[in-house]
Protein backbone atom coordinates (compact mmCIF):
# COMPACT_ATOMS: atom_id res chain seq x y z
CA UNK A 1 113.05 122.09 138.29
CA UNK A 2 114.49 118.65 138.89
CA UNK A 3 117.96 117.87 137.05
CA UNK A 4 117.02 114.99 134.49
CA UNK A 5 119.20 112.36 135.62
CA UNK A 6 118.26 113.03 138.91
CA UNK A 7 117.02 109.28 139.73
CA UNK A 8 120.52 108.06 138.48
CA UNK A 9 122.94 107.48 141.87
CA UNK A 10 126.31 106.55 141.53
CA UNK A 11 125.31 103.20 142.35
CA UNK A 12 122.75 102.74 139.79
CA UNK A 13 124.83 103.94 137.13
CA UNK A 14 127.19 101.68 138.26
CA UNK A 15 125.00 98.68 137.52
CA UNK A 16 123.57 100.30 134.46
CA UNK A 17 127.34 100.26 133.15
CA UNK A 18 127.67 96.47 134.24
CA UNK A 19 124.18 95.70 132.45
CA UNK A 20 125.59 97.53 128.84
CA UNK A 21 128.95 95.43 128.69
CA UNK A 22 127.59 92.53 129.35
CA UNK A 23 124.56 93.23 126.52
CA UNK A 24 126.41 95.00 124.18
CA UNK A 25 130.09 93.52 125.02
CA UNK A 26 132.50 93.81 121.74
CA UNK A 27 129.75 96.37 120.09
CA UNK A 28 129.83 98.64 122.85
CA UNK A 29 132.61 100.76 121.07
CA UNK A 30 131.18 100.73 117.93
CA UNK A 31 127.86 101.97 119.41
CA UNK A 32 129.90 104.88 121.36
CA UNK A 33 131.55 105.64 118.07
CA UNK A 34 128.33 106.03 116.42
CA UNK A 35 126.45 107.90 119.09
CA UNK A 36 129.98 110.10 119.09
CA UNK A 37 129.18 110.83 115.54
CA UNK A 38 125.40 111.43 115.47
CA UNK A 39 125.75 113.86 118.32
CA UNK A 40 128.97 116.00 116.03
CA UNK A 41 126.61 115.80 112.89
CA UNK A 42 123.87 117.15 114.95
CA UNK A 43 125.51 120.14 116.28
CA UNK A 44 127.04 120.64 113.00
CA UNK A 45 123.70 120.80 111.96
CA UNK A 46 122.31 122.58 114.54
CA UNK A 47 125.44 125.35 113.78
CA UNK A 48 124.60 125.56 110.25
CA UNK A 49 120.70 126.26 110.72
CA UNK A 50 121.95 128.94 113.47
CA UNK A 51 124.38 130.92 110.58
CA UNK A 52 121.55 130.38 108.16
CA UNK A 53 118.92 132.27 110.18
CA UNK A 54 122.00 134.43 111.13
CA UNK A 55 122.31 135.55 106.81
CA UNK A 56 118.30 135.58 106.71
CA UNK A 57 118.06 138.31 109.56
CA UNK A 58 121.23 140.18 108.79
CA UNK A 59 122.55 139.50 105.11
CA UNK A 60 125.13 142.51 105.26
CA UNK A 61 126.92 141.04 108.25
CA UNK A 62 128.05 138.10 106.69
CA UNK A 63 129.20 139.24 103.43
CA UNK A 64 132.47 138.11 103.11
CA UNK A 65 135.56 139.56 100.53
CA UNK A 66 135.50 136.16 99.01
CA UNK A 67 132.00 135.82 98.50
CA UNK A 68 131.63 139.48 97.26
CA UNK A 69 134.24 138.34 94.32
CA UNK A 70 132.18 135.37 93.40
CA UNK A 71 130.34 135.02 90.65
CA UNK A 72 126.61 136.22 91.38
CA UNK A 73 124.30 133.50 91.84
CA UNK A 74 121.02 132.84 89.30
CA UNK A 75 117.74 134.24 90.30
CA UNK A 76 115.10 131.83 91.90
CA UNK A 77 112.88 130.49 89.34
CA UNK A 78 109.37 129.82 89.73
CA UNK A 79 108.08 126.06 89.39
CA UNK A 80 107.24 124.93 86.08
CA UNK A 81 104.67 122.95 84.99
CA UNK A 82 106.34 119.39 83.60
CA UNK A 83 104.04 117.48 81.47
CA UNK A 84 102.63 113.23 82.53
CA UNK A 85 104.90 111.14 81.56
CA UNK A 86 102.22 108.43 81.27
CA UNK A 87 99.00 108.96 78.79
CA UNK A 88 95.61 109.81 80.12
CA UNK A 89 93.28 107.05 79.92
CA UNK A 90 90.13 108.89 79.96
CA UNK A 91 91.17 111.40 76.78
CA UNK A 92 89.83 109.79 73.68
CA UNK A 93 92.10 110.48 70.27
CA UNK A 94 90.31 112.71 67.93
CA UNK A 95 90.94 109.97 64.97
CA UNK A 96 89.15 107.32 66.99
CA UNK A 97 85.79 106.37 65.98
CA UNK A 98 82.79 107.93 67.91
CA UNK A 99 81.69 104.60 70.60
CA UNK A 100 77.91 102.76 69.56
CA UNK A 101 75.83 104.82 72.17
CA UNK A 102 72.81 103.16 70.82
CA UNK A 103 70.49 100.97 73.11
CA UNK A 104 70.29 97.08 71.86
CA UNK A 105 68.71 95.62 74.68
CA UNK A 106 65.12 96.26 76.10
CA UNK A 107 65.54 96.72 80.22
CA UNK A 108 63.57 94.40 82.04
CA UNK A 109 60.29 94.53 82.84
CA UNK A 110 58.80 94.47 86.08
């Protein structure tokens, strides 16, 4: 298996590191900040899905004393139906009158 910066010499990221100042110039910090902070969320992230699966697997492992002393949590409900919020158009109100089904037109003849 080849490394994955493998085509990158010295040399070349050399010039790569000319090309980016002279692109980015004054932003280049505020890029490297950013990038800093993506990557710390991410692992954060990543950290957080690893001790969730970690309680999923093994729930008596992570008790803690000071979530044993916390109130217990509600039971999951199941989802609710929540009625429209706009009116059906094709319902017709039973105080309406009935519609004037009645053909007034011959169809055309042939």
């Amino acid at each position: 298996m080849t490394p994955l910066f493998a085509f990158l010499s010295p040399t070349t990221m050399i010039i790569l590191g000319v090309i980016a100042v002279l692109i980015f110039g004054r932003r280049l910090p505020e890029i490297a900040k950013s990038l800093g902070k993506s990557i710390t969320e991410f692992k954060k992230g990543a950290a957080g899905l690893e001790n969730g699966f970690d309680d999923i697997v093994n729930p008596s492992a992570s008790a803690s004393p000071a979530s044993a002393s916390a109130a217990p949590a509600e039971p999951i409900r199941p989802p609710q139906r929540v009625a429209p919020a706009a009116p059906k158009f094709d319902d017709v109100p039973a105080n309406a009158a009935p519609a004037n089904t009645a053909i007034t037109a011959a169809p055309p003849q042939p």
